[in-house]
Structures are given as structure tokens and as C-alpha cells.
PDB file of N, CA and C in Angstrom:
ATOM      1  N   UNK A   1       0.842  -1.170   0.000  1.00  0.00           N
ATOM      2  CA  UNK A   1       0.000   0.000   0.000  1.00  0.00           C
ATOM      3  C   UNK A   1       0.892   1.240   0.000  1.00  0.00           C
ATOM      4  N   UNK A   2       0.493   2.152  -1.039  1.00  0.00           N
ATOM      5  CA  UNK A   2       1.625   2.992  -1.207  1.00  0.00           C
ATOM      6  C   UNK A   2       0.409   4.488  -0.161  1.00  0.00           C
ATOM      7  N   UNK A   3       1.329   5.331   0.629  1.00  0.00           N
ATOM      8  CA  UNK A   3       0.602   6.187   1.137  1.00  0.00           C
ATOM      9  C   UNK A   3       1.252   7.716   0.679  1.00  0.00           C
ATOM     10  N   UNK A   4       0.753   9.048   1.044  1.00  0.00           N
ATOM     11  CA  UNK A   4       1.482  10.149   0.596  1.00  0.00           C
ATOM     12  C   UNK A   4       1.743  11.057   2.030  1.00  0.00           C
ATOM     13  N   UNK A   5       2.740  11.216   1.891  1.00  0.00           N
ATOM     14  CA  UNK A   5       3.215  11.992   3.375  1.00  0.00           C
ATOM     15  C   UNK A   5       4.190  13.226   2.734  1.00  0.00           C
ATOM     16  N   UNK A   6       4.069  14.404   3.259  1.00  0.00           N
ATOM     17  CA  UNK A   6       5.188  14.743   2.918  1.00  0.00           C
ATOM     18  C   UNK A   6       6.247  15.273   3.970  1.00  0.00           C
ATOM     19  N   UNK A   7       7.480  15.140   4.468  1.00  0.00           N
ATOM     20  CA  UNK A   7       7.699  14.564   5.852  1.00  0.00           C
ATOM     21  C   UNK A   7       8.260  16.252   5.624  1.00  0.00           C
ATOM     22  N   UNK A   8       8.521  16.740   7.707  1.00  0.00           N
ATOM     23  CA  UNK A   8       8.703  18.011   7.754  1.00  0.00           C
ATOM     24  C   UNK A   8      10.474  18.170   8.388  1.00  0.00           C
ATOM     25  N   UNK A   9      10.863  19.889   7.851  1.00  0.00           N
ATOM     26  CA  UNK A   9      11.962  19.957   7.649  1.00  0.00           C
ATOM     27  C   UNK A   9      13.131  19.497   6.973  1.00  0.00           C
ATOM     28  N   UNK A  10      12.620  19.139   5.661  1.00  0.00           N
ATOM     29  CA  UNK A  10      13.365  18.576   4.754  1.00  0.00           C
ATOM     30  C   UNK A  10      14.435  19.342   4.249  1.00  0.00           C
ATOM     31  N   UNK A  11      14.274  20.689   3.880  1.00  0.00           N
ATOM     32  CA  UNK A  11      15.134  21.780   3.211  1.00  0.00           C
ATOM     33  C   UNK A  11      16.332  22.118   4.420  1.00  0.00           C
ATOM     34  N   UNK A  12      15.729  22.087   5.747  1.00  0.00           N
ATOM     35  CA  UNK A  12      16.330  22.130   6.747  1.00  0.00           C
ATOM     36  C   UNK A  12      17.815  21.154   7.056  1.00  0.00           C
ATOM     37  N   UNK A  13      16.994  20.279   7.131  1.00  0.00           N
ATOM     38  CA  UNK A  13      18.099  18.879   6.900  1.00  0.00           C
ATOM     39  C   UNK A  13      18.759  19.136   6.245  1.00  0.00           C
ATOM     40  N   UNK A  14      18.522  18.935   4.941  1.00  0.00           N
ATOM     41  CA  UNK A  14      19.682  19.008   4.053  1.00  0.00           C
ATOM     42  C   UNK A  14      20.454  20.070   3.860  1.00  0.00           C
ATOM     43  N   UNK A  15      20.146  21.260   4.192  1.00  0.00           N
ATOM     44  CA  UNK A  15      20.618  22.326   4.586  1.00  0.00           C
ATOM     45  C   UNK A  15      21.736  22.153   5.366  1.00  0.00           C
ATOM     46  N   UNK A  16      21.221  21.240   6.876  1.00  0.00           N
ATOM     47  CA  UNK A  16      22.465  21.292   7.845  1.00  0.00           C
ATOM     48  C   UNK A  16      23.318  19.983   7.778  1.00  0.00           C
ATOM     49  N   UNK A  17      22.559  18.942   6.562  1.00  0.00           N
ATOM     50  CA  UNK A  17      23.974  18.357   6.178  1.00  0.00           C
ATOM     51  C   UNK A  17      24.907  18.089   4.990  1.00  0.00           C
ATOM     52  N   UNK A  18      24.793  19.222   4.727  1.00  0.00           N
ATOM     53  CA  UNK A  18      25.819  19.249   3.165  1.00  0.00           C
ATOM     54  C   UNK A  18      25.635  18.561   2.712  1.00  0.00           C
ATOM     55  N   UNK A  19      24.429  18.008   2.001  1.00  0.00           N
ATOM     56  CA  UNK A  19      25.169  16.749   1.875  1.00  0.00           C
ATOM     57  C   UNK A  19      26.135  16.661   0.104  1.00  0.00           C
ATOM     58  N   UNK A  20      27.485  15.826   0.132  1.00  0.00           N
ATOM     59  CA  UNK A  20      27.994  15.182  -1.084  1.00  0.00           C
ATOM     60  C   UNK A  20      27.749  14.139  -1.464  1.00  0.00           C
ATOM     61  N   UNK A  21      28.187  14.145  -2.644  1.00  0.00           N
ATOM     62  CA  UNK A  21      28.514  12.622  -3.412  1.00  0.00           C
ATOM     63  C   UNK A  21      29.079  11.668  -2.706  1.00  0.00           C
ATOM     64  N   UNK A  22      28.532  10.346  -2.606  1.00  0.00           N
ATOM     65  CA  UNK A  22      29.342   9.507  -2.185  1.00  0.00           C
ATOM     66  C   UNK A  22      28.555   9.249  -0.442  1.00  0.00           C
ATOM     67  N   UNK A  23      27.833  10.697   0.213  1.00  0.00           N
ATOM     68  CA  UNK A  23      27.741  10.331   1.325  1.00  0.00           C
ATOM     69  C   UNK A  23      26.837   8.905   1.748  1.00  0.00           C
ATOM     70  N   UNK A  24      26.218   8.946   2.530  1.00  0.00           N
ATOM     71  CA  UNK A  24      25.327   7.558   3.074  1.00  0.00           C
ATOM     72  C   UNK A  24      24.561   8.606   4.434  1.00  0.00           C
ATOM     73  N   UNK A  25      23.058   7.783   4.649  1.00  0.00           N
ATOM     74  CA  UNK A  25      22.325   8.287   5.328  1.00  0.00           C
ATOM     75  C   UNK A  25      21.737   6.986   6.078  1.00  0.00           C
ATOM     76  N   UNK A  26      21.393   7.381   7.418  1.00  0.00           N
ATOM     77  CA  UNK A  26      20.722   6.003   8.043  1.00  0.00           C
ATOM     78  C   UNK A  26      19.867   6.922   8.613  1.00  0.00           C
ATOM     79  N   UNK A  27      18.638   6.572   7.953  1.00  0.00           N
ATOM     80  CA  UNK A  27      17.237   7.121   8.606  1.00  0.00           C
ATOM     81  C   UNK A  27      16.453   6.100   9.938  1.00  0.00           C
ATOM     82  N   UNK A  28      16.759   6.391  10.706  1.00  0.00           N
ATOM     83  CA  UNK A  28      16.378   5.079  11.940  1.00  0.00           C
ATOM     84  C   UNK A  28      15.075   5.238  12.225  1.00  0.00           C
ATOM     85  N   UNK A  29      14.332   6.148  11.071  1.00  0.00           N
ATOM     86  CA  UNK A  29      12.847   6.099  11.764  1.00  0.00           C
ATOM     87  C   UNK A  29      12.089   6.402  10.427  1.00  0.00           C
ATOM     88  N   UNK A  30      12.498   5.587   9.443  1.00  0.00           N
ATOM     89  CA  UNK A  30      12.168   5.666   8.285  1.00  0.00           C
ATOM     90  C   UNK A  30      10.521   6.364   7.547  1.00  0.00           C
ATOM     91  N   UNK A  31       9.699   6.190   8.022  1.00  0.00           N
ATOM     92  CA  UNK A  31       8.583   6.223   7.836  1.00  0.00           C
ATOM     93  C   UNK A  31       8.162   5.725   6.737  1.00  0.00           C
ATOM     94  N   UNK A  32       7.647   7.096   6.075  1.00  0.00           N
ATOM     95  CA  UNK A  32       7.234   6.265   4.258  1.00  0.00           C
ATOM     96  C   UNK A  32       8.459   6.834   3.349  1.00  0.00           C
ATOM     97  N   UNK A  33       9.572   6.887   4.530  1.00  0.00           N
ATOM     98  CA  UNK A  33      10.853   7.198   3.187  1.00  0.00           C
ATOM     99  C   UNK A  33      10.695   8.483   2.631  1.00  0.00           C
ATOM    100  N   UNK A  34      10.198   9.744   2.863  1.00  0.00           N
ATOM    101  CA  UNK A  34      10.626  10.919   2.612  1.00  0.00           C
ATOM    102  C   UNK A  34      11.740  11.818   2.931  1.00  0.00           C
ATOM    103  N   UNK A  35      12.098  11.735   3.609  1.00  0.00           N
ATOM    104  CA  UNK A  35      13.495  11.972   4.242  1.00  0.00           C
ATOM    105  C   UNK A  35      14.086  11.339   2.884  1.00  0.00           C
ATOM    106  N   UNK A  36      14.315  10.328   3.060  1.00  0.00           N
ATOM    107  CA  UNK A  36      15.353   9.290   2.411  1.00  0.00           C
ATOM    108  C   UNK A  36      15.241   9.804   0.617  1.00  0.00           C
ATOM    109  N   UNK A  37      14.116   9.750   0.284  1.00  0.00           N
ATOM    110  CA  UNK A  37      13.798  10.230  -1.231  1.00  0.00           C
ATOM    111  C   UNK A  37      14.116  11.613  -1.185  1.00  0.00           C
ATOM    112  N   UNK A  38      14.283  12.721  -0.462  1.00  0.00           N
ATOM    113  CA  UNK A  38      14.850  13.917  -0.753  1.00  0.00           C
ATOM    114  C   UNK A  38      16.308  14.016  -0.955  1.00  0.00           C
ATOM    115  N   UNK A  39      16.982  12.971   0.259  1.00  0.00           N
ATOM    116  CA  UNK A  39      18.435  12.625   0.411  1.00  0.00           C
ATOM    117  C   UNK A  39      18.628  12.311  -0.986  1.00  0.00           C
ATOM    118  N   UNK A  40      18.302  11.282  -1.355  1.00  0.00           N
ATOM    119  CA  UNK A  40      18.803  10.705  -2.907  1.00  0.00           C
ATOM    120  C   UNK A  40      18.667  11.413  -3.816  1.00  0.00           C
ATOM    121  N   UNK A  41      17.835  12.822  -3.883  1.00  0.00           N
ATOM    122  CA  UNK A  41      17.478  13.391  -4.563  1.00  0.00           C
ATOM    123  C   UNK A  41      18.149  14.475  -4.901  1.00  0.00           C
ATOM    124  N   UNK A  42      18.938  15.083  -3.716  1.00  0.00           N
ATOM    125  CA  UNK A  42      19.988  15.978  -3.225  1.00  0.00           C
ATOM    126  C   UNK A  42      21.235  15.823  -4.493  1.00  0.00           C
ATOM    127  N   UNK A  43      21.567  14.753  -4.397  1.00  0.00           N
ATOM    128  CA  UNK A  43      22.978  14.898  -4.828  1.00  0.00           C
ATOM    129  C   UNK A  43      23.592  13.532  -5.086  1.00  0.00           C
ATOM    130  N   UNK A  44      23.855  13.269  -6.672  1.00  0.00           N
ATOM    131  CA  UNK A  44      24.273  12.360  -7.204  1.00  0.00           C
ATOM    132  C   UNK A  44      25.129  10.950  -6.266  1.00  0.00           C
ATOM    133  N   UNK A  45      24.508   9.708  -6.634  1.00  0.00           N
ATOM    134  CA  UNK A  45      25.935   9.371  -5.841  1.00  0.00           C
ATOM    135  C   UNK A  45      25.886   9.638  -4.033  1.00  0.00           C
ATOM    136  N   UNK A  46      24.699   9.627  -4.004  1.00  0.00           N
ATOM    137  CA  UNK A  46      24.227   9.211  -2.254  1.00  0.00           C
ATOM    138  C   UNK A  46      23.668   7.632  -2.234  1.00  0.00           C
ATOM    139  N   UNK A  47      23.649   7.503  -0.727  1.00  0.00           N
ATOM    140  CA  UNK A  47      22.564   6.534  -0.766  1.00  0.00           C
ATOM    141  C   UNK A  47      22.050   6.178   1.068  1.00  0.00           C
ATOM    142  N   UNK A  48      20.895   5.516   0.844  1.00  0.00           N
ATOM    143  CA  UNK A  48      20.369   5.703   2.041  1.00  0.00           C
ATOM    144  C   UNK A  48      19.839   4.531   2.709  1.00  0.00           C
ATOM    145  N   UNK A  49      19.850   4.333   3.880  1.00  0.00           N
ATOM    146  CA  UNK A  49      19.297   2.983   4.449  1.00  0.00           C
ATOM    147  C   UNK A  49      18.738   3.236   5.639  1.00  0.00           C
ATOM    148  N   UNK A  50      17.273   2.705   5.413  1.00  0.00           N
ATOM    149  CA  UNK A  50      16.040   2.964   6.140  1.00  0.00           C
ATOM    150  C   UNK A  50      16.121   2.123   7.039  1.00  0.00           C
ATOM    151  N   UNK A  51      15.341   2.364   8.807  1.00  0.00           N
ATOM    152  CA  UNK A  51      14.829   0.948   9.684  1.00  0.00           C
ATOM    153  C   UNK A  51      13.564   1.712   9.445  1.00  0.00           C
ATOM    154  N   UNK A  52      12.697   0.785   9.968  1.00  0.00           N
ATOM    155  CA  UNK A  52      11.730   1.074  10.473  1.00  0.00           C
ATOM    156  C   UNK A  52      11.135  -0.213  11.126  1.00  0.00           C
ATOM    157  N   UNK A  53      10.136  -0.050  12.261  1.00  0.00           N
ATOM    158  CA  UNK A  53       9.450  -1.086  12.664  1.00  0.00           C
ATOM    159  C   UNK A  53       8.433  -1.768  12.210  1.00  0.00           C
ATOM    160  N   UNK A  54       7.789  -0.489  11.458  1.00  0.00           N
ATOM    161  CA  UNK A  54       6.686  -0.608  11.320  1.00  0.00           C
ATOM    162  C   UNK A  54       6.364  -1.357   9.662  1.00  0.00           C
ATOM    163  N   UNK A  55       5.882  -2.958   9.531  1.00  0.00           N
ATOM    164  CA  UNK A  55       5.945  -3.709   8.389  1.00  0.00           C
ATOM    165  C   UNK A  55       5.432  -2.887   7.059  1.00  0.00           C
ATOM    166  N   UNK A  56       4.308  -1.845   7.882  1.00  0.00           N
ATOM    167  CA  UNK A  56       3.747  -1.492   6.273  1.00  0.00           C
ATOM    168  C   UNK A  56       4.444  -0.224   5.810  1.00  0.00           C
ATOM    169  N   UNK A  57       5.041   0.079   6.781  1.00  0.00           N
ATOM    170  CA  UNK A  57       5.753   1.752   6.295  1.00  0.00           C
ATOM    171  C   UNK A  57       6.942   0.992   5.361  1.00  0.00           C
ATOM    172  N   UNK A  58       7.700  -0.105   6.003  1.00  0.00           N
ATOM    173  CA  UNK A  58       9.136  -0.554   5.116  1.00  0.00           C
ATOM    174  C   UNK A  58       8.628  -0.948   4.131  1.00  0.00           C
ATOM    175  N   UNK A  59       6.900  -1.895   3.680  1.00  0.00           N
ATOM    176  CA  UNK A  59       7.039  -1.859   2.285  1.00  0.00           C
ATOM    177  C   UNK A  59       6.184  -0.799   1.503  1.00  0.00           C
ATOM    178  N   UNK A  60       6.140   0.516   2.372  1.00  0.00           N
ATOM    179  CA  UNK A  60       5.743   1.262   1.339  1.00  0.00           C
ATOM    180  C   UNK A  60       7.227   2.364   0.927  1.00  0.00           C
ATOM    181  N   UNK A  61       7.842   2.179   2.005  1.00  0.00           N
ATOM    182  CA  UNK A  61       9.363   2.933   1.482  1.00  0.00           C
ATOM    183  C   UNK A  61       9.514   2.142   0.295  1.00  0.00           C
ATOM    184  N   UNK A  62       9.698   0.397   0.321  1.00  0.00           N
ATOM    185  CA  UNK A  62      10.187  -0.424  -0.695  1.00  0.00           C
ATOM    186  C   UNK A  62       9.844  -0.188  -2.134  1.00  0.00           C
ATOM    187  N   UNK A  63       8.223   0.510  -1.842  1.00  0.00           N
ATOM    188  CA  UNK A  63       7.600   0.652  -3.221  1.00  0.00           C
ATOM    189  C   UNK A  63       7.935   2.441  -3.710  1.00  0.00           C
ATOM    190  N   UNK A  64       7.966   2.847  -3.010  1.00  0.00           N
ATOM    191  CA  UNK A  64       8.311   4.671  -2.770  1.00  0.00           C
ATOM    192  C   UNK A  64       9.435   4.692  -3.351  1.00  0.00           C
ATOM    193  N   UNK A  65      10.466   4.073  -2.928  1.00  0.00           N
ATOM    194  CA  UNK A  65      12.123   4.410  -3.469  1.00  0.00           C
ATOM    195  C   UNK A  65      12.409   3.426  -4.451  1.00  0.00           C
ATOM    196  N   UNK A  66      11.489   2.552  -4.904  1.00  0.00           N
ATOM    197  CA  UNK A  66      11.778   1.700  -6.072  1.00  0.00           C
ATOM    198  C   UNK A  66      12.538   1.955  -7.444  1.00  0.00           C
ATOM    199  N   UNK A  67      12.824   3.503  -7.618  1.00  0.00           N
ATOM    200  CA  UNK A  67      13.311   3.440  -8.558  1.00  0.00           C
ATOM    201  C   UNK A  67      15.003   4.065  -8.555  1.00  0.00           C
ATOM    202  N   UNK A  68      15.045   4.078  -6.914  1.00  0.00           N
ATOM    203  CA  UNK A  68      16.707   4.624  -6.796  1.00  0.00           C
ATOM    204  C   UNK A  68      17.713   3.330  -6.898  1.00  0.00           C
ATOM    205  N   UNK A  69      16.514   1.929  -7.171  1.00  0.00           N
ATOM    206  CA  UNK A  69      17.629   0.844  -7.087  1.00  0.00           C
ATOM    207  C   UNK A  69      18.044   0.560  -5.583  1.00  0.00           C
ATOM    208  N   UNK A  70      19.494   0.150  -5.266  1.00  0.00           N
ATOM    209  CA  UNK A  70      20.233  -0.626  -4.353  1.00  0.00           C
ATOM    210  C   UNK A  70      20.833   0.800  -3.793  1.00  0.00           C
ATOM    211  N   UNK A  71      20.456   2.102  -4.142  1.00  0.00           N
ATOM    212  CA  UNK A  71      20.978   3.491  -3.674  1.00  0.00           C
ATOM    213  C   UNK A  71      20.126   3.580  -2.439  1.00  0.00           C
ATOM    214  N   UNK A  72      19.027   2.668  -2.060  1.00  0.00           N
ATOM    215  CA  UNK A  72      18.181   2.943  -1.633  1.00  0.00           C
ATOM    216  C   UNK A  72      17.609   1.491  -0.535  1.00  0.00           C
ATOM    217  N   UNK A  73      18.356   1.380   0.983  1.00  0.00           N
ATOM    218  CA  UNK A  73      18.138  -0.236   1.711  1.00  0.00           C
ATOM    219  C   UNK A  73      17.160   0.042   2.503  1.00  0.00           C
ATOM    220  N   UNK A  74      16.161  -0.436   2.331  1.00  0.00           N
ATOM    221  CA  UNK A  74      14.979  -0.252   3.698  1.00  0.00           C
ATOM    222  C   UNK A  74      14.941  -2.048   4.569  1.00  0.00           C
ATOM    223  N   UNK A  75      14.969  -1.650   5.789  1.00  0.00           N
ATOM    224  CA  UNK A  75      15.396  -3.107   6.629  1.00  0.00           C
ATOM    225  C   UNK A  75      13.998  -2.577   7.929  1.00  0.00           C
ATOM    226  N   UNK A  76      13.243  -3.967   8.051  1.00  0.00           N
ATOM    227  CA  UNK A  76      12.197  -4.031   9.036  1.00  0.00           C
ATOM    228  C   UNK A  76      13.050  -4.394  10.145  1.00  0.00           C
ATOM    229  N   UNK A  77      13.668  -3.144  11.015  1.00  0.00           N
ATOM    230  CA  UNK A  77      14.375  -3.099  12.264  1.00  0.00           C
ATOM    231  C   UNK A  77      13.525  -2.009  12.731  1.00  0.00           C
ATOM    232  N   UNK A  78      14.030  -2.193  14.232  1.00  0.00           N
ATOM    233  CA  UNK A  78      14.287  -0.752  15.307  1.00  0.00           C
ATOM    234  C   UNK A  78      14.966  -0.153  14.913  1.00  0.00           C
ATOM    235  N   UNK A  79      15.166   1.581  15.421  1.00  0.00           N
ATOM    236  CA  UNK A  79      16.524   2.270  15.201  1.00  0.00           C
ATOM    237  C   UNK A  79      17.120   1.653  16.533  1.00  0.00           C
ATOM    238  N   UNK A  80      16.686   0.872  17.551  1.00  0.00           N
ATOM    239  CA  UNK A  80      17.905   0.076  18.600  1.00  0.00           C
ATOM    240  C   UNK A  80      18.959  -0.779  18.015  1.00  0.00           C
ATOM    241  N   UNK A  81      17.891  -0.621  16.903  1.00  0.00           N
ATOM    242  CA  UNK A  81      19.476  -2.197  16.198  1.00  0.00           C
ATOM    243  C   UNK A  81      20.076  -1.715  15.236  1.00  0.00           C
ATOM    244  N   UNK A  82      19.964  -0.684  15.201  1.00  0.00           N
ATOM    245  CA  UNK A  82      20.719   0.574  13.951  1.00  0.00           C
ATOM    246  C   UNK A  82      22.843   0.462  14.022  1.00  0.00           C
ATOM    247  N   UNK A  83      22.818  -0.076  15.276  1.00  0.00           N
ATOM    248  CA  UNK A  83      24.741  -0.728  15.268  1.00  0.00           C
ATOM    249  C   UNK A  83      24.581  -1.541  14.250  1.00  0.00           C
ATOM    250  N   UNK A  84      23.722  -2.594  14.065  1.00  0.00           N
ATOM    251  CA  UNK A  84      24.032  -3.573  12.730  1.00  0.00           C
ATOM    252  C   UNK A  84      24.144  -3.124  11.103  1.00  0.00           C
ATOM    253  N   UNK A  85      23.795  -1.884  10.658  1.00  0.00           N
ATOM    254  CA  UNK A  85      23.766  -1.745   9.706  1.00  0.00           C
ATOM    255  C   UNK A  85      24.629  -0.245   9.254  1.00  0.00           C
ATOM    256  N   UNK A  86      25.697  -0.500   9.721  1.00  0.00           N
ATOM    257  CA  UNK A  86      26.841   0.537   9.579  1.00  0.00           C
ATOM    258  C   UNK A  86      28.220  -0.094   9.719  1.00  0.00           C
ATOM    259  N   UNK A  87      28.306  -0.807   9.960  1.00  0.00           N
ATOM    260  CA  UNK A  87      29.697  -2.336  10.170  1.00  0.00           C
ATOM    261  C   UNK A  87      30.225  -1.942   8.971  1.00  0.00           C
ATOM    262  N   UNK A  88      29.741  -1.987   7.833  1.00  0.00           N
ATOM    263  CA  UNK A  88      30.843  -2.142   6.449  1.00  0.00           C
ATOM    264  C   UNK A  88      31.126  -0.692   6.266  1.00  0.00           C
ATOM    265  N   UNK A  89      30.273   0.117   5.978  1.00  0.00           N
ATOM    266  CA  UNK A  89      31.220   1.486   5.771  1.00  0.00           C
ATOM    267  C   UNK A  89      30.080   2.130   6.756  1.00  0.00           C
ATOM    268  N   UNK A  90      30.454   3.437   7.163  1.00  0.00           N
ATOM    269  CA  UNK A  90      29.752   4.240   8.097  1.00  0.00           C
ATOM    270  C   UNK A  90      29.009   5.153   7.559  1.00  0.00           C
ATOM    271  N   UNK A  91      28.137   5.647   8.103  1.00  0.00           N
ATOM    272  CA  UNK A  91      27.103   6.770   7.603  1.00  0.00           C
ATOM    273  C   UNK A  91      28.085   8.222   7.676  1.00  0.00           C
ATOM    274  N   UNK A  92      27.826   8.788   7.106  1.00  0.00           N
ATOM    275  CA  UNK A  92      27.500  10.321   7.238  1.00  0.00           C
ATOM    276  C   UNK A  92      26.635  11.299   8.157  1.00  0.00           C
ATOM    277  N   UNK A  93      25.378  10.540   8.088  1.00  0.00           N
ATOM    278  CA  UNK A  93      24.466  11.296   8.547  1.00  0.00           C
ATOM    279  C   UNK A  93      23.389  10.634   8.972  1.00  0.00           C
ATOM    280  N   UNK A  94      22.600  10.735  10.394  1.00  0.00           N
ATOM    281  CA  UNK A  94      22.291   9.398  10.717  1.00  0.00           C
ATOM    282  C   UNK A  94      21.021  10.884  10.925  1.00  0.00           C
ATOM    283  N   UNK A  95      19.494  10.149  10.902  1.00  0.00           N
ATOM    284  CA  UNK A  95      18.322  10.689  11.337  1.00  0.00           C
ATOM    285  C   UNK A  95      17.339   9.895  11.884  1.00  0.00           C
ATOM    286  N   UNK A  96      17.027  10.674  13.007  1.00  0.00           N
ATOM    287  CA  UNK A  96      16.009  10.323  13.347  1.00  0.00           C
ATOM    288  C   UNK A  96      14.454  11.339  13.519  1.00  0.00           C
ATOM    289  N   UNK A  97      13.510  10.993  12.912  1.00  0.00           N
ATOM    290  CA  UNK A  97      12.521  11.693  13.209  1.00  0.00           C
ATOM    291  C   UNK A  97      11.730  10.954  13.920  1.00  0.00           C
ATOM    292  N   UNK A  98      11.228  11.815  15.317  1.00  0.00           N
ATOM    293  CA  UNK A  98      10.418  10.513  16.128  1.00  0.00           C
ATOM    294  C   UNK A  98       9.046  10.874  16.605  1.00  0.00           C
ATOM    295  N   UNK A  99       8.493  11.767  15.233  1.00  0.00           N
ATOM    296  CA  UNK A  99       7.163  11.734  15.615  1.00  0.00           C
ATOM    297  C   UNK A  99       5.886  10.988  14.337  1.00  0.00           C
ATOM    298  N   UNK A 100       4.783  11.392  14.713  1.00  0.00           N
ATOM    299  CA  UNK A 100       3.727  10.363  14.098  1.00  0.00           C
ATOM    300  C   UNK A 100       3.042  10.308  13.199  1.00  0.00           C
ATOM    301  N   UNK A 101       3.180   9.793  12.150  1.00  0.00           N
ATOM    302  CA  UNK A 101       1.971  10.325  10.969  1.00  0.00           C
ATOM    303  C   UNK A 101       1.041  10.062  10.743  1.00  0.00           C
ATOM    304  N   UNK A 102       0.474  11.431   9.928  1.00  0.00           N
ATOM    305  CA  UNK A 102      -0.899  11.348   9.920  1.00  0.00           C
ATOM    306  C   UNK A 102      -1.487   9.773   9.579  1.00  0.00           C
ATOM    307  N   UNK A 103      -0.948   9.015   8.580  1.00  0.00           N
ATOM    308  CA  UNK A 103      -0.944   8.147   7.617  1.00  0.00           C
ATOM    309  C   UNK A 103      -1.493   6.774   8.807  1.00  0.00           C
ATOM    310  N   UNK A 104      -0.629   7.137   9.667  1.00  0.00           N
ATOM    311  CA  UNK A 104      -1.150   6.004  11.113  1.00  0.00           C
ATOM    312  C   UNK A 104      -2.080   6.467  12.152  1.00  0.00           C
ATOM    313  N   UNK A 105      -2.174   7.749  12.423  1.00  0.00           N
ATOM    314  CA  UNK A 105      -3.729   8.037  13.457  1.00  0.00           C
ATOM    315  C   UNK A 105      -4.693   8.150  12.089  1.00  0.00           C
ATOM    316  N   UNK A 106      -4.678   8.346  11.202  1.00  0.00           N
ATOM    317  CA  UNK A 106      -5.965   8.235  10.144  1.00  0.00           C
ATOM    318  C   UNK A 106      -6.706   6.713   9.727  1.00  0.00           C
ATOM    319  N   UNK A 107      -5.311   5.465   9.732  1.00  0.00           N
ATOM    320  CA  UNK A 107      -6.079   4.360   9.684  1.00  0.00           C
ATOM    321  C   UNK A 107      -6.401   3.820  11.044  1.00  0.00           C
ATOM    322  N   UNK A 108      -7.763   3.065  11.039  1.00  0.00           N
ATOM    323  CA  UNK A 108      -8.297   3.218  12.536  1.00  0.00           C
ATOM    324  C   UNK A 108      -7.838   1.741  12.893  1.00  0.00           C
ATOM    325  N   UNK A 109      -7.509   0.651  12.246  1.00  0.00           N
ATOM    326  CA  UNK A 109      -6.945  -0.548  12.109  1.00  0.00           C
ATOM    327  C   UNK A 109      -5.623  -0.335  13.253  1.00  0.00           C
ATOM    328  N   UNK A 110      -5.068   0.693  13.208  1.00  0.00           N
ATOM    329  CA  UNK A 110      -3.674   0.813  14.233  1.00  0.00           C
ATOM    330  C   UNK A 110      -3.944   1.195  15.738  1.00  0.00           C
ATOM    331  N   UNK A 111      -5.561   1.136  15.909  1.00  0.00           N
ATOM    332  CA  UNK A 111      -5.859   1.883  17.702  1.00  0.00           C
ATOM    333  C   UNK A 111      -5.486   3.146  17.765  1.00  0.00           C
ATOM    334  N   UNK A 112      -5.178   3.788  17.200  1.00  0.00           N
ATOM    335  CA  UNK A 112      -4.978   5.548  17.224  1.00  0.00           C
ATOM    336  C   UNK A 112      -6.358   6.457  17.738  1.00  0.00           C
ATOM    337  N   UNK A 113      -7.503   5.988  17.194  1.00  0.00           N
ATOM    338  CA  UNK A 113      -8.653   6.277  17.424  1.00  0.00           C
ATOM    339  C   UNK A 113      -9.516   6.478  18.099  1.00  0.00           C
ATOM    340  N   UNK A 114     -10.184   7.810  18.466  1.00  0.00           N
ATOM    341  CA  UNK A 114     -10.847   7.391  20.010  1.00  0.00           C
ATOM    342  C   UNK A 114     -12.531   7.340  19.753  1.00  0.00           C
ATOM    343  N   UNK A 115     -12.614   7.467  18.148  1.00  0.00           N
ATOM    344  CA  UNK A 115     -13.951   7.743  17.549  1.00  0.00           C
ATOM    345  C   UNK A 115     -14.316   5.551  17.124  1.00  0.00           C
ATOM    346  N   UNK A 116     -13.419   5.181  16.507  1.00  0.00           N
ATOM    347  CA  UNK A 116     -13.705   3.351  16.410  1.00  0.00           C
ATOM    348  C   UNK A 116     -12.756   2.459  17.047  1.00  0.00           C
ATOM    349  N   UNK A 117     -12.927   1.320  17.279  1.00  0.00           N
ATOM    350  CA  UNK A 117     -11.964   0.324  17.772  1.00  0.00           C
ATOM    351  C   UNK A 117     -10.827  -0.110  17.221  1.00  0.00           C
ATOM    352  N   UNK A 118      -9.293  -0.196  16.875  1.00  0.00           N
ATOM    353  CA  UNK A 118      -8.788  -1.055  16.353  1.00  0.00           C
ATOM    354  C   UNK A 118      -8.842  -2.604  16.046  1.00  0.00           C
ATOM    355  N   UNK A 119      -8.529  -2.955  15.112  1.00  0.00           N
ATOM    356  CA  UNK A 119      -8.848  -4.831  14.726  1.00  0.00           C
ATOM    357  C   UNK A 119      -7.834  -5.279  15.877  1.00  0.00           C
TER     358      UNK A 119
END
């Protein structure tokens, strides 16, 4: 399920991290991958690797960044287990955004809701 978010302080970010060619990004709170699709978008020759917990956000990043290729790793983790996926070369620039989207208090399936029940 592909959803539309458009995530906040993006110009900001990238603003405060230069980013170059070549860098790497570990988004530890991936969401639907906006962050990550601006990063790649920035500047040739990046690339970015998503956690997230949440099963349907990693495969809607999966379907979202589908066309940056292998520029682009989304992994169904915590950002707690975010040591495992920096071992071979290191990030640049590590993010976390740790608040909630609309995309999850709008479906009522997640208990967000104080108007219906979650399944």
C-alpha cells in the first residue's frame, strides 16, 4: 500500500547536512521514506538505508524508493538495532525523526482512534 506523506523539515536537513557525493544516510525512523527520497534526490551518488518497525511503512518505502535501485536499503528493524547496519562502511548522517503520521492516526486498524476500535 503505497501512502502520501510529505515529511517536515526537509530543506532544513539538508541544509544542515551538506550533503555530497558519495555520502550515506541512516534514517532510523524511516517512515514512508521521505526523508530518504529527498536525500537521494539531493545529490548524485548518495545513498540511504532505512529501519523502520513498522511492516507497512518498510514496504511502502520499498515501493516509494523503487526506482533509486540498491541506492536505496529499507530493513524491518528498530533504530535500537541501527549498530548492525553501519559495520561495512559508516554513515554520514544518521536521522532520526520521532514523531507520528498522519498516515497512522488516520487508519483506525492501528488503535490511534478514540472515535472506532482497532482490529
Amino acid at each position: 500500500m503505497s501512502w502520501s506523506h510529505t515529511p517536515v523539515l526537509v530543506k532544513e536537513i539538508l541544509d544542515i547536512f551538506q550533503v555530497k557525493a558519495g555520502d550515506r544516510l541512516l534514517d532510523a525512523t524511516a517512515g514512508l521514506g521521505g526523508h530518504m527520497k529527498a536525500y537521494l534526490e539531493s545529490t548524485p551518488n548518495t545513498n540511504a538505508t532505512g529501519l523502520d518497525a513498522d511492516e507497512k511503512a518498510v514496504a511502502s518505502v520499498k515501493e516509494n524508493l523503487a526506482s533509486f535501485g540498491k541506492r536505496a536499503q529499507v530493513h524491518h528493524a528498530s533504530y535500537i538495532d541501527l549498530k548492525e547496519y553501519g559495520n561495512e562502511q559508516p554513515f554520514n548522517h544518521i536521522l532520526f525523526d520521532l514523531g507520528v503520521g498522519s498516515h497512522k492516526l488516520g487508519d483506525t486498524s492501528r488503535g490511534f482512534s478514540f472515535k472506532s476500535g482497532g482490529d
